[in-house]
N, C-alpha and C. Protein backbone atom coordinates (compact mmCIF):
# COMPACT_ATOMS: atom_id res chain seq x y z
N UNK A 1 0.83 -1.19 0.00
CA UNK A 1 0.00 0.00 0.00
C UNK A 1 0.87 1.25 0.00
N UNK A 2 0.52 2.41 -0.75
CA UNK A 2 1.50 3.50 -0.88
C UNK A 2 0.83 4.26 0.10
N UNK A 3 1.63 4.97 0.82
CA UNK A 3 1.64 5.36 2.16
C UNK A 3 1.77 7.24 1.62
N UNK A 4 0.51 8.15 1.55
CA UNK A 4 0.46 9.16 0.98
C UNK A 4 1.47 10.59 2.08
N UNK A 5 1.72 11.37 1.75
CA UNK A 5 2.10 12.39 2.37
C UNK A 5 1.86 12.81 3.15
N UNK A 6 0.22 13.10 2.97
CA UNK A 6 -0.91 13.85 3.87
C UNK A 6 -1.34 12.83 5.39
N UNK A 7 -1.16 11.64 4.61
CA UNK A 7 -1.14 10.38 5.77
C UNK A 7 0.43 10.69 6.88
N UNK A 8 0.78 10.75 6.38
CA UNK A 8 2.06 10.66 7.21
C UNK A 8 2.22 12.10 8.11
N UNK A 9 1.85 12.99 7.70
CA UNK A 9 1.58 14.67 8.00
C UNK A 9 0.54 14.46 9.20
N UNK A 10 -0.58 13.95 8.76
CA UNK A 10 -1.96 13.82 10.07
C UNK A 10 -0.96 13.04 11.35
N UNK A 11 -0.51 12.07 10.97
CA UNK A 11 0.44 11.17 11.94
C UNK A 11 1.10 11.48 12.68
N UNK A 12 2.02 13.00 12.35
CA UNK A 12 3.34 13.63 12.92
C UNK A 12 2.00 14.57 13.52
N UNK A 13 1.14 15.39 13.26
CA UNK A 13 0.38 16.48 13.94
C UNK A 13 -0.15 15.77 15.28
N UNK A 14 -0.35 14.44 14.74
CA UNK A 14 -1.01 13.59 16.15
C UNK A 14 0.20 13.01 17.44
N UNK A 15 0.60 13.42 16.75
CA UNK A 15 1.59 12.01 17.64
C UNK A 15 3.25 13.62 17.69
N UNK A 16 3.83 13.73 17.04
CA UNK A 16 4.80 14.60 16.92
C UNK A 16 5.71 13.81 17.45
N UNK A 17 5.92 12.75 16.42
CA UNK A 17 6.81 11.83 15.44
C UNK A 17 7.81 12.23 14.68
N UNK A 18 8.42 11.84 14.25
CA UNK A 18 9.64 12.35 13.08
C UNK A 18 9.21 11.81 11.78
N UNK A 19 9.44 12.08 10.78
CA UNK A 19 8.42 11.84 9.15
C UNK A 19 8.66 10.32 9.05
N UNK A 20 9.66 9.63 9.51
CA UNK A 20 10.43 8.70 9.14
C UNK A 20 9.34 7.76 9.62
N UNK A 21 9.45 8.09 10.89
CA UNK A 21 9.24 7.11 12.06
C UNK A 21 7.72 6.84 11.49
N UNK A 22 6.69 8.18 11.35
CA UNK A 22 5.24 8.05 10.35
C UNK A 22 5.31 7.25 10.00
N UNK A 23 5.85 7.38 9.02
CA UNK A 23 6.07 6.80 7.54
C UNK A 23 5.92 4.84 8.11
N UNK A 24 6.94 4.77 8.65
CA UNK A 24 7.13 3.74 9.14
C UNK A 24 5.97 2.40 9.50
N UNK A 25 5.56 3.11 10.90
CA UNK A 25 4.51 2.98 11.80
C UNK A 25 3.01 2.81 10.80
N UNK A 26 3.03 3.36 9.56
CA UNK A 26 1.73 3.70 8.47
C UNK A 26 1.84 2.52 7.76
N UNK A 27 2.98 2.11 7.09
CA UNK A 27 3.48 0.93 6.66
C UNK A 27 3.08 -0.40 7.73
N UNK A 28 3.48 -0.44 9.04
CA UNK A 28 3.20 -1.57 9.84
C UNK A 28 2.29 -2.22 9.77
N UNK A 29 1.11 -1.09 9.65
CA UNK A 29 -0.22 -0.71 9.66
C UNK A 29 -0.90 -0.97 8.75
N UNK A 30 -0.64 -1.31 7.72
CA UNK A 30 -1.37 -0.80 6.61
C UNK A 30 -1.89 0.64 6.28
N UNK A 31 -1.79 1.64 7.01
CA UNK A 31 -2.03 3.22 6.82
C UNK A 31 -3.22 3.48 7.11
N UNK A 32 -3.34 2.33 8.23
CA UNK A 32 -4.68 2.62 9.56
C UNK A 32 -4.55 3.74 10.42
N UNK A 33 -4.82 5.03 10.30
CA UNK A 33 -4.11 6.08 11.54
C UNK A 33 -4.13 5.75 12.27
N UNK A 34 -5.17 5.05 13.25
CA UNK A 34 -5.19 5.20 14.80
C UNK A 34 -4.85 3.52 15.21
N UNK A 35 -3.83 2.72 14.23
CA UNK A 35 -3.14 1.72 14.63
C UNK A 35 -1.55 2.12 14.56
N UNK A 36 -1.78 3.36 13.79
CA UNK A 36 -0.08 3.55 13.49
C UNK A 36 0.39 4.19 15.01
N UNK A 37 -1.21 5.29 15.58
CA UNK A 37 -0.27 6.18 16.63
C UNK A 37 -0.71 5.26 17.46
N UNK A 38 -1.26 3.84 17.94
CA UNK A 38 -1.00 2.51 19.05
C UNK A 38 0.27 2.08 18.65
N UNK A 39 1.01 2.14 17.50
CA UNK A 39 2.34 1.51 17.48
C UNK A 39 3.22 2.42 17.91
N UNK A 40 3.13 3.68 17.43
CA UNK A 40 4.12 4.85 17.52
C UNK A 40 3.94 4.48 19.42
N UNK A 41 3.11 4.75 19.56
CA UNK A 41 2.89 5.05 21.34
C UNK A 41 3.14 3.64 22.29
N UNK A 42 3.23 2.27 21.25
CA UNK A 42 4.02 1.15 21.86
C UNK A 42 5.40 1.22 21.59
N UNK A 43 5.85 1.83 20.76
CA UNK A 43 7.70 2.12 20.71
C UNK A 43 7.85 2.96 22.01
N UNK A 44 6.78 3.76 22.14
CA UNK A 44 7.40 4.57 23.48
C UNK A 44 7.43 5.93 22.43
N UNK A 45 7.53 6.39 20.93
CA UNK A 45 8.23 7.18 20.04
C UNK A 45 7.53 8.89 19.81
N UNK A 46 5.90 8.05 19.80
CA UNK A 46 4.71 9.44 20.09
C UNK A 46 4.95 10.28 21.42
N UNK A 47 5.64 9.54 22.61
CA UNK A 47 5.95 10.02 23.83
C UNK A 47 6.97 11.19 23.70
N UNK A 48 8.20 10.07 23.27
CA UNK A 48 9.47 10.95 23.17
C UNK A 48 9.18 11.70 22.21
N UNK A 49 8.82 12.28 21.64
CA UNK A 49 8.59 13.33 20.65
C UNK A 49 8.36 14.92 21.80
N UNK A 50 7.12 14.17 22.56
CA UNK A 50 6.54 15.18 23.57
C UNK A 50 7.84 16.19 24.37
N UNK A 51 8.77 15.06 24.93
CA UNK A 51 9.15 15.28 25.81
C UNK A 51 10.97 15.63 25.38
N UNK A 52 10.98 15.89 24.56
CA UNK A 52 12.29 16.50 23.51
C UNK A 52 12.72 17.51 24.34
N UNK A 53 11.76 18.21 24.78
CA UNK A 53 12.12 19.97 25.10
C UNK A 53 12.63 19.78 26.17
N UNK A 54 12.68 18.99 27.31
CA UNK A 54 12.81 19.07 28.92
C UNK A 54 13.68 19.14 28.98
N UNK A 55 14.57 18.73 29.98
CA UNK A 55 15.98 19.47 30.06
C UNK A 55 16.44 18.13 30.75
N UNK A 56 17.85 18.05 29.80
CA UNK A 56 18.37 16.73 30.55
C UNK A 56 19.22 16.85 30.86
N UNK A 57 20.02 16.82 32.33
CA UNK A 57 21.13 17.53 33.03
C UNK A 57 21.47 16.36 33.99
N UNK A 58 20.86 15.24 33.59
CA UNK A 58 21.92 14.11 34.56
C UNK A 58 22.18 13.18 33.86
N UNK A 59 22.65 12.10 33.76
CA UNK A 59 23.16 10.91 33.08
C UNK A 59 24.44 10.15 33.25
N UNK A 60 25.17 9.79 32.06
CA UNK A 60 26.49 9.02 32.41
C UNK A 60 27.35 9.08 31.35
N UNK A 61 29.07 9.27 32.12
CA UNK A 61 29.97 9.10 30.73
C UNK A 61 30.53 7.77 30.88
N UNK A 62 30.47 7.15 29.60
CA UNK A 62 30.33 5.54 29.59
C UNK A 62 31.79 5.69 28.34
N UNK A 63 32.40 4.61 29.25
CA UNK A 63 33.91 4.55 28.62
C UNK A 63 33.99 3.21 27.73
N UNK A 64 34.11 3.03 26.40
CA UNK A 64 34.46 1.75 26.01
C UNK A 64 35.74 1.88 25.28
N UNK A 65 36.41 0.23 25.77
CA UNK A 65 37.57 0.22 25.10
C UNK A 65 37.29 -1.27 24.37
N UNK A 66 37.64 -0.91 23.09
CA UNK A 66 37.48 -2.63 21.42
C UNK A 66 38.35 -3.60 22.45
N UNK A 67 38.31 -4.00 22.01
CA UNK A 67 39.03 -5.68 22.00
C UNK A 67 40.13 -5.39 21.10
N UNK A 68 41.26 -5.53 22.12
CA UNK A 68 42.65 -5.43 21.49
C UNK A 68 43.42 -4.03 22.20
N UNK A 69 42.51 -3.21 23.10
CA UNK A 69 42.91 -2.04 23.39
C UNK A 69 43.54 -1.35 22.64
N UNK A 70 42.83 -1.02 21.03
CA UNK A 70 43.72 -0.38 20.38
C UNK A 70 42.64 1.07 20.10
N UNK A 71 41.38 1.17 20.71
CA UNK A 71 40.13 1.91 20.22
C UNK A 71 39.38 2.31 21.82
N UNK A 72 39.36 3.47 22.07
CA UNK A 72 38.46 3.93 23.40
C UNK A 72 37.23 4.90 23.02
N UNK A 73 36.41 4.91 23.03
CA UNK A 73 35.30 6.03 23.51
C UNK A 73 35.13 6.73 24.68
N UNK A 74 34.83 7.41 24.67
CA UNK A 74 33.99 8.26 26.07
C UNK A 74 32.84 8.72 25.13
N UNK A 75 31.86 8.78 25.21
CA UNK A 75 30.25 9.10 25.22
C UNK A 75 29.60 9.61 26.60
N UNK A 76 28.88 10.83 26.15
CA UNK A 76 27.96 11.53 27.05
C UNK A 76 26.63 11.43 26.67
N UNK A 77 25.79 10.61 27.97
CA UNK A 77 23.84 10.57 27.29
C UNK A 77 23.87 11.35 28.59
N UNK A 78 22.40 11.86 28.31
CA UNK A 78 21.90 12.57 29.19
C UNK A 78 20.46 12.63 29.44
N UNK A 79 19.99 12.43 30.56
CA UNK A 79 18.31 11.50 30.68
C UNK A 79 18.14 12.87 31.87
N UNK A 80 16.74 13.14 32.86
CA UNK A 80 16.30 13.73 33.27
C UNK A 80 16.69 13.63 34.90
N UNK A 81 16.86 12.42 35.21
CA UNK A 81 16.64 12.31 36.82
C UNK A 81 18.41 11.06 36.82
N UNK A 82 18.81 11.38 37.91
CA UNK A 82 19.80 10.16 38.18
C UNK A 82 19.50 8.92 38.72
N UNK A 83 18.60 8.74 38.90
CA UNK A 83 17.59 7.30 39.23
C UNK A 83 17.63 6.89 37.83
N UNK A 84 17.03 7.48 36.99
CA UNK A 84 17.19 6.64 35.58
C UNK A 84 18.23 6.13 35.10
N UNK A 85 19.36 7.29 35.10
CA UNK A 85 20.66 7.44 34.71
C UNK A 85 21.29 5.92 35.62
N UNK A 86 20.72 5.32 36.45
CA UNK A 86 21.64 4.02 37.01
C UNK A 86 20.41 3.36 36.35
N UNK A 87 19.98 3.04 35.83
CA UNK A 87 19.22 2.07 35.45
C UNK A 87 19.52 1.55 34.58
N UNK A 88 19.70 0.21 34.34
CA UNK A 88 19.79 -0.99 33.91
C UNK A 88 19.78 -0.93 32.28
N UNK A 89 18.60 -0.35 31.47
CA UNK A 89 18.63 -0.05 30.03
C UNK A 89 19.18 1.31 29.95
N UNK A 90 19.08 2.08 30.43
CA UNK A 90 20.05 3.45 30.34
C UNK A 90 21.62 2.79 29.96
N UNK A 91 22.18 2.13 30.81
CA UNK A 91 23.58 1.43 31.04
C UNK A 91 23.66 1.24 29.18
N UNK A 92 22.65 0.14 29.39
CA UNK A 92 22.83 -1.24 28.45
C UNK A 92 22.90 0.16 26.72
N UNK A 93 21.85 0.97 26.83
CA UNK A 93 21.82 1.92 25.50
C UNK A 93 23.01 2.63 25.47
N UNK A 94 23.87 3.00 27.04
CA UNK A 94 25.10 3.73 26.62
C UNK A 94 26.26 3.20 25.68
N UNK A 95 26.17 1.76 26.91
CA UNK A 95 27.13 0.88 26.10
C UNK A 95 26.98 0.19 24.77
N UNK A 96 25.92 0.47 24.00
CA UNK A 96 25.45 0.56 22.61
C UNK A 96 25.79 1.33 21.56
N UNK A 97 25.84 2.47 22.26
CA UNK A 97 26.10 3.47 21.29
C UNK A 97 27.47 3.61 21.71
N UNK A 98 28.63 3.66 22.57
CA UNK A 98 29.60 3.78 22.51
C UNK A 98 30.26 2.54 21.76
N UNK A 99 29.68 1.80 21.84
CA UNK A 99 30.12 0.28 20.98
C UNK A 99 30.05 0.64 19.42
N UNK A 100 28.89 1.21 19.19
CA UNK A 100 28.35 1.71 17.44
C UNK A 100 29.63 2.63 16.77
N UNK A 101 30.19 3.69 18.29
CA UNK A 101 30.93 5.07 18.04
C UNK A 101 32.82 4.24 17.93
N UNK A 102 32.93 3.08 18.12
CA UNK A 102 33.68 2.39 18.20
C UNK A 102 34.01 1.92 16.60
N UNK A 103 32.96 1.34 16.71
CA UNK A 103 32.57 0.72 15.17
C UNK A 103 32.58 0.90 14.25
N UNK A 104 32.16 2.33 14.08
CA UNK A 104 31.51 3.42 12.76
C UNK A 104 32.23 4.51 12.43
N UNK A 105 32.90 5.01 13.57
CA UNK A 105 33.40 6.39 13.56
C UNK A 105 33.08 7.47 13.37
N UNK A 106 31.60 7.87 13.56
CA UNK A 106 31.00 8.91 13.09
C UNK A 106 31.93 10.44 13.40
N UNK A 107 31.27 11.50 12.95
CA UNK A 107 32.00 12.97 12.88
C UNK A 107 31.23 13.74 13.97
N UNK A 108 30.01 13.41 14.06
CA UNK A 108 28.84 14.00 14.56
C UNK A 108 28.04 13.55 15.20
N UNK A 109 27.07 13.68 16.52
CA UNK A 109 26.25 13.35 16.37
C UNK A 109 24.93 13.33 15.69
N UNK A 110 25.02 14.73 15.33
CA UNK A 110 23.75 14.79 14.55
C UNK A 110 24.02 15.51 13.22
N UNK A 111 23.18 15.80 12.10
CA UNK A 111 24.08 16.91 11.00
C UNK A 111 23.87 18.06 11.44
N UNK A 112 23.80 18.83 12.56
CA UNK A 112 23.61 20.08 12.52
C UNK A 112 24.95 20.26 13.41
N UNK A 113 25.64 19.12 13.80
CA UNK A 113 26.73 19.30 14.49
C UNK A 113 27.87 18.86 13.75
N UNK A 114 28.14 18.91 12.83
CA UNK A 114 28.97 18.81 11.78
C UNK A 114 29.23 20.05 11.29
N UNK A 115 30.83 20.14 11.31
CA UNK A 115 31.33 21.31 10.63
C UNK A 115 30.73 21.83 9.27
N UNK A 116 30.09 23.04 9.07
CA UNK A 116 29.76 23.76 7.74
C UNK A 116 30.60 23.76 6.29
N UNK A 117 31.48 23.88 6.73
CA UNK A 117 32.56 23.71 5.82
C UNK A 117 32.81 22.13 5.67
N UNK A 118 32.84 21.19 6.48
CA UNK A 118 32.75 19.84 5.74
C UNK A 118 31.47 19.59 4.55
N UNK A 119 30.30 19.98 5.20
CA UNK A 119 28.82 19.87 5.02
C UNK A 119 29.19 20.09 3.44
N UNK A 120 29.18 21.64 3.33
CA UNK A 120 29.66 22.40 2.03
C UNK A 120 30.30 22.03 0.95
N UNK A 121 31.53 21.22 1.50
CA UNK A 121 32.70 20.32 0.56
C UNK A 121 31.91 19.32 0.33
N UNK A 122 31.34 18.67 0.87
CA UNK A 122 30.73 17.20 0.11
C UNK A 122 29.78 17.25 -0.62
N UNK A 123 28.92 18.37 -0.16
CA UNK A 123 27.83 19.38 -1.18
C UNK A 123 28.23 19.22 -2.58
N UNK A 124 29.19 20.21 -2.73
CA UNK A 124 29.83 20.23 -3.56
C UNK A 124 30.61 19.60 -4.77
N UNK A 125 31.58 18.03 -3.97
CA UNK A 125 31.72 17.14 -4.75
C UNK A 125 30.71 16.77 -5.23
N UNK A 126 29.57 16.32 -4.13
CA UNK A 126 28.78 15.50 -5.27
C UNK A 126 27.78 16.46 -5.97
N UNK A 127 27.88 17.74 -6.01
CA UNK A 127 27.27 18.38 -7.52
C UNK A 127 28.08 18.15 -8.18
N UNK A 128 29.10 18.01 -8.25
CA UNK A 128 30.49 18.67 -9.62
C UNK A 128 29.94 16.41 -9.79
N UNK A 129 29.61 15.28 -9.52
CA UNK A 129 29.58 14.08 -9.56
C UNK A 129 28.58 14.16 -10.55
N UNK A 130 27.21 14.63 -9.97
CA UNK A 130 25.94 14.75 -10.43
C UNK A 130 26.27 15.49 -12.17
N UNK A 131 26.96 16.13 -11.83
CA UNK A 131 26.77 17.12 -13.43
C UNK A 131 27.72 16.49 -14.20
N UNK A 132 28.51 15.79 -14.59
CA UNK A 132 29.24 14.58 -14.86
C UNK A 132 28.93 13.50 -15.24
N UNK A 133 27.87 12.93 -14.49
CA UNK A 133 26.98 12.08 -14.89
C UNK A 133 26.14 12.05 -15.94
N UNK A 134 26.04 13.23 -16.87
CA UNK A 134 25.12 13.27 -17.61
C UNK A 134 23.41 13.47 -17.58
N UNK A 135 22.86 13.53 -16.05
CA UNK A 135 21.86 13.45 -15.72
C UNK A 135 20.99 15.31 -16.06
N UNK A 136 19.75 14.83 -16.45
CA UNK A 136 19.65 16.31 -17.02
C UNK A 136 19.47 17.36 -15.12
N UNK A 137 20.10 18.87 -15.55
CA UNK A 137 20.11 19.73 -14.82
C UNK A 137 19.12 19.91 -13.74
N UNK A 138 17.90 19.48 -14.25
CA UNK A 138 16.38 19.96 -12.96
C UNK A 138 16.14 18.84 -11.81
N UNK A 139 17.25 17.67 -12.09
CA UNK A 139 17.29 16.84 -11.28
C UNK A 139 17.89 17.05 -10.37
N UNK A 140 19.28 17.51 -10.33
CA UNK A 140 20.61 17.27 -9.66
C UNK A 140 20.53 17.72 -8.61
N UNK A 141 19.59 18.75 -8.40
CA UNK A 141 19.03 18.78 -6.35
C UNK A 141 18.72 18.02 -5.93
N UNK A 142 17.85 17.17 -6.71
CA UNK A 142 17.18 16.10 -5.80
C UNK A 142 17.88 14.71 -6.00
N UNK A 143 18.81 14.60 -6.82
CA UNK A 143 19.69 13.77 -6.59
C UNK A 143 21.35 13.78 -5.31
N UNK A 144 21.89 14.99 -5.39
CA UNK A 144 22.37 15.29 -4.11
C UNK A 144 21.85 15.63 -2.93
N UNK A 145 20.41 15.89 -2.73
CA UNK A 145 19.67 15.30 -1.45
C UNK A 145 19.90 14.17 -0.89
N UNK A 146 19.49 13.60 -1.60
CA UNK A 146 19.74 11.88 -2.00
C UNK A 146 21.06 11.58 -1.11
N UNK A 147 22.62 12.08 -1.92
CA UNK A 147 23.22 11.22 -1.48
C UNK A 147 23.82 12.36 0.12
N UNK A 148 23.15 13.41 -0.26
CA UNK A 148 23.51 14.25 1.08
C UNK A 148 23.00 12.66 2.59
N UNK A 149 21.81 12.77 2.32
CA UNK A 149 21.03 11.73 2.79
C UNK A 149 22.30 10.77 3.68
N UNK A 150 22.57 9.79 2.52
CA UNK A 150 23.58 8.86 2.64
C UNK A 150 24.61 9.24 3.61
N UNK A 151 25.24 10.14 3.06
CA UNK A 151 26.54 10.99 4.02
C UNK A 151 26.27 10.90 5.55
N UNK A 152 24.82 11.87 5.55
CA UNK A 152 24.98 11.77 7.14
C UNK A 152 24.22 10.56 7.61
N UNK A 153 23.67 9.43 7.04
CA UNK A 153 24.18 8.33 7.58
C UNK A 153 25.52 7.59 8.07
N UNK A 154 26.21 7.90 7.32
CA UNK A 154 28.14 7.51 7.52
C UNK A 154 28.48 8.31 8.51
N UNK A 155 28.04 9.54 8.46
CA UNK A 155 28.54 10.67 9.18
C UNK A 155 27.98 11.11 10.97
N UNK A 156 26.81 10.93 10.67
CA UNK A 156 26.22 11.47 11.92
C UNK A 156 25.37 10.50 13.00
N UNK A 157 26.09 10.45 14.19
CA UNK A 157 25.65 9.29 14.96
C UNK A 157 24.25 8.39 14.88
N UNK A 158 23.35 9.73 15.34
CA UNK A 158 21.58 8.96 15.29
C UNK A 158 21.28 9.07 14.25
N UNK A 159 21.89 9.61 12.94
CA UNK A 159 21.34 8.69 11.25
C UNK A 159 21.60 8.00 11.00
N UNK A 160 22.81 7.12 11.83
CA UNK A 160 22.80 5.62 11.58
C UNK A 160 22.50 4.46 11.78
N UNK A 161 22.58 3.49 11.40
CA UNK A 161 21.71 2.34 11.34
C UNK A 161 22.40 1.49 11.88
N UNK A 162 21.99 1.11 12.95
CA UNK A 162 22.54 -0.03 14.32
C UNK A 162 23.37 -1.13 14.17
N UNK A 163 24.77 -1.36 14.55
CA UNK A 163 25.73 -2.48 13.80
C UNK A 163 24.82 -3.47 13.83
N UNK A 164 24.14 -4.19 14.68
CA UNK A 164 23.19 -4.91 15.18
C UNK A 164 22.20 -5.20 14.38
N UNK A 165 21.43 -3.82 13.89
CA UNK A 165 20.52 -4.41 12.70
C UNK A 165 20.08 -3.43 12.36
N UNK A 166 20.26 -3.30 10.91
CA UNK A 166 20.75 -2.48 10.06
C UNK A 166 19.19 -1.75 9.59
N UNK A 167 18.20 -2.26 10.47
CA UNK A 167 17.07 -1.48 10.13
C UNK A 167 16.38 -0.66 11.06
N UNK A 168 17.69 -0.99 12.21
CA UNK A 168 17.16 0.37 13.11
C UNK A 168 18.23 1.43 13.06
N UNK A 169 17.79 2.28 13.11
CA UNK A 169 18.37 4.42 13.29
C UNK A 169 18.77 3.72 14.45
N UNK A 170 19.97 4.50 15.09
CA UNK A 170 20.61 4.76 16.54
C UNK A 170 19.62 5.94 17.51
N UNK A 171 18.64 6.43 16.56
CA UNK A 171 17.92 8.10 16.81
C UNK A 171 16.50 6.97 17.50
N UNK A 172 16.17 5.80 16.73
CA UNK A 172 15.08 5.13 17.04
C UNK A 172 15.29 4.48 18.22
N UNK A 173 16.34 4.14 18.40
CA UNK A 173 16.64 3.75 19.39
C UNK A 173 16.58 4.46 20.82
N UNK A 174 16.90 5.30 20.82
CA UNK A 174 16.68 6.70 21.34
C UNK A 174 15.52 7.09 22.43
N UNK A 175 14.85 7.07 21.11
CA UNK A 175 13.38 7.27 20.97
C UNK A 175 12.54 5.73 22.10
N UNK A 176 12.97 5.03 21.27
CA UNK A 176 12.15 4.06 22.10
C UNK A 176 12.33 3.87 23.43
N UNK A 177 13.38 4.24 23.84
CA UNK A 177 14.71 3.99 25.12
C UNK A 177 13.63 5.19 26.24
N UNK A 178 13.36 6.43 25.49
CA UNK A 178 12.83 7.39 25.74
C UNK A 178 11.65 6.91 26.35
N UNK A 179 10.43 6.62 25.33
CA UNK A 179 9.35 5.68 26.12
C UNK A 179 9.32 4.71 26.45
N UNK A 180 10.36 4.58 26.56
CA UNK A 180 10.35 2.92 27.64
C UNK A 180 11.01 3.47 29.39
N UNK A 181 11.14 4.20 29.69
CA UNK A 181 11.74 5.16 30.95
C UNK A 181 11.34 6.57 31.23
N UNK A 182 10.66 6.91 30.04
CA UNK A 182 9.28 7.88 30.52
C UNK A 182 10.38 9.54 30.40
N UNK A 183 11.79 9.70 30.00
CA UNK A 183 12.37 10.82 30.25
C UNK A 183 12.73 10.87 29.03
N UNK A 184 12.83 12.35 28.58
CA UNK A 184 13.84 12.35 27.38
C UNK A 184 15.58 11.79 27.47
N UNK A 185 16.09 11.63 26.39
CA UNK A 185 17.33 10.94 26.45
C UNK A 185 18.41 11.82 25.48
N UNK A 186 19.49 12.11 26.00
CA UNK A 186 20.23 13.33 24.98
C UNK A 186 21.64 12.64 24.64
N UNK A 187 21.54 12.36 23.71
CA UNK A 187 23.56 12.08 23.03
C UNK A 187 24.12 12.91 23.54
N UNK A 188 24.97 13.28 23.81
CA UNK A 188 25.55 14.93 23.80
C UNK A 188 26.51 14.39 23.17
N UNK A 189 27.76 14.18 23.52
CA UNK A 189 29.03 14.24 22.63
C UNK A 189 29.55 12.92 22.58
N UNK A 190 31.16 12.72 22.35
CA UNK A 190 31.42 11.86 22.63
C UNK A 190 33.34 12.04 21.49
N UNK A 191 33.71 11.11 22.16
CA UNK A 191 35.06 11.55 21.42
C UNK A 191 36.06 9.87 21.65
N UNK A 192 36.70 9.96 20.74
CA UNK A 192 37.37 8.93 19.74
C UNK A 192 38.45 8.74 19.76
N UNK A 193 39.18 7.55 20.77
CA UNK A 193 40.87 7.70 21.00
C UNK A 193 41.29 6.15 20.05
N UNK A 194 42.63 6.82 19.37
CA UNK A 194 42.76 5.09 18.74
C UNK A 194 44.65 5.14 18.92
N UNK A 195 45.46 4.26 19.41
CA UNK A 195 46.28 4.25 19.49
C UNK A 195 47.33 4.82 18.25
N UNK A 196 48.01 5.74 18.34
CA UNK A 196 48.73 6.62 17.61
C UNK A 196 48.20 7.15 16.19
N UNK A 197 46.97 7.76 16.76
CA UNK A 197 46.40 8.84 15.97
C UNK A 197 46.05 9.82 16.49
N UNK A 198 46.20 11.33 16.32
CA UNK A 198 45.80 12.40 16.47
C UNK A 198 44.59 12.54 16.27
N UNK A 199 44.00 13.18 17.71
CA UNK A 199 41.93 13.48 17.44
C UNK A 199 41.67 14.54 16.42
């Protein structure tokens, strides 16, 4: 079933979802609304949407080191109350994503935290790619959307897709982590040591 725009739009007004996650949840569904926002609101995802704005000022810096001690993380999450912050799936999601930040090497956590001037340069290559290609001119925005897209998957922590399984976002994860512990949940940073390389 093709899953319309306007469907996915009513979904995010109801629920204040991310387009994706709609989209998603509409699909599960068959593009039943009021089974998509019982799914959205069994991820926990219609919740965390709500609760984005609050302020998250306690949590944990969770240290991982690879196998071989040749690779360390430090990662900063940040949840609402320190009761949560010792809790058991809080732990288990830190040490997830510092495992992923191990794995992947992202730049960013998110694309708005990515240098402008990187952003710009890759912009860039892949217009000068796109126009090369031969593809006619009225496309080539919406084809470097496209692979803009891609990039900050490679690039930016919660656009990527879980070593684990490759059909969940690290952001969904998040999200669900979120309504499943009732607080918002914040990446904040996180930084990347590998034996004789410069950060």
């Amino acid at each position: 079933m093709a899953i319309t725009a306007d469907a996915v739009k009513a979904l995010r007004e109801k629920t204040g979802a991310g387009m994706m996650d709609c989209k998603k949840a509409l699909k599960e569904t068959d593009g039943d609304l009021e089974k998509a926002v019982d799914y959205l609101r069994k991820k926990g995802i219609a919740d965390a949407a709500k609760r984005a704005h609050r302020t998250a000022a306690q949590g944990r810096i969770e240290a991982y080191i690879h196998p071989g001690n040749q690779i360390g993380v430090l990662l900063e999450v940040n949840v609402e109350t320190d009761f949560v912050a010792k809790t058991d799936d809080f732990k288990q999601f830190c040490h997830d994503v510092a495992m992923q930040i191990a794995a992947t090497r992202p730049l960013a956590v998110t694309p708005e935290d990515l240098d402008a001037a990187v952003v710009a340069k890759e912009r860039e290559i892949l217009l000068e790619q796109v126009k090369n290609s031969g593809k006619p001119e009225k496309i080539w925005e919406k084809i470097v959307e496209g692979k803009m897209r891609k990039f900050y998957e490679e690039t930016c922590l919660l656009n990527q897709p879980w070593i684990r399984d490759n059909n969940v976002k690290i952001d969904e994860m998040r999200k669900e982590l979120s309504g499943k512990i009732g607080e918002n949940v914040v990446v904040r940073r996180f930084a990347v040591f590998q034996v004789g390389q410069e950060n």
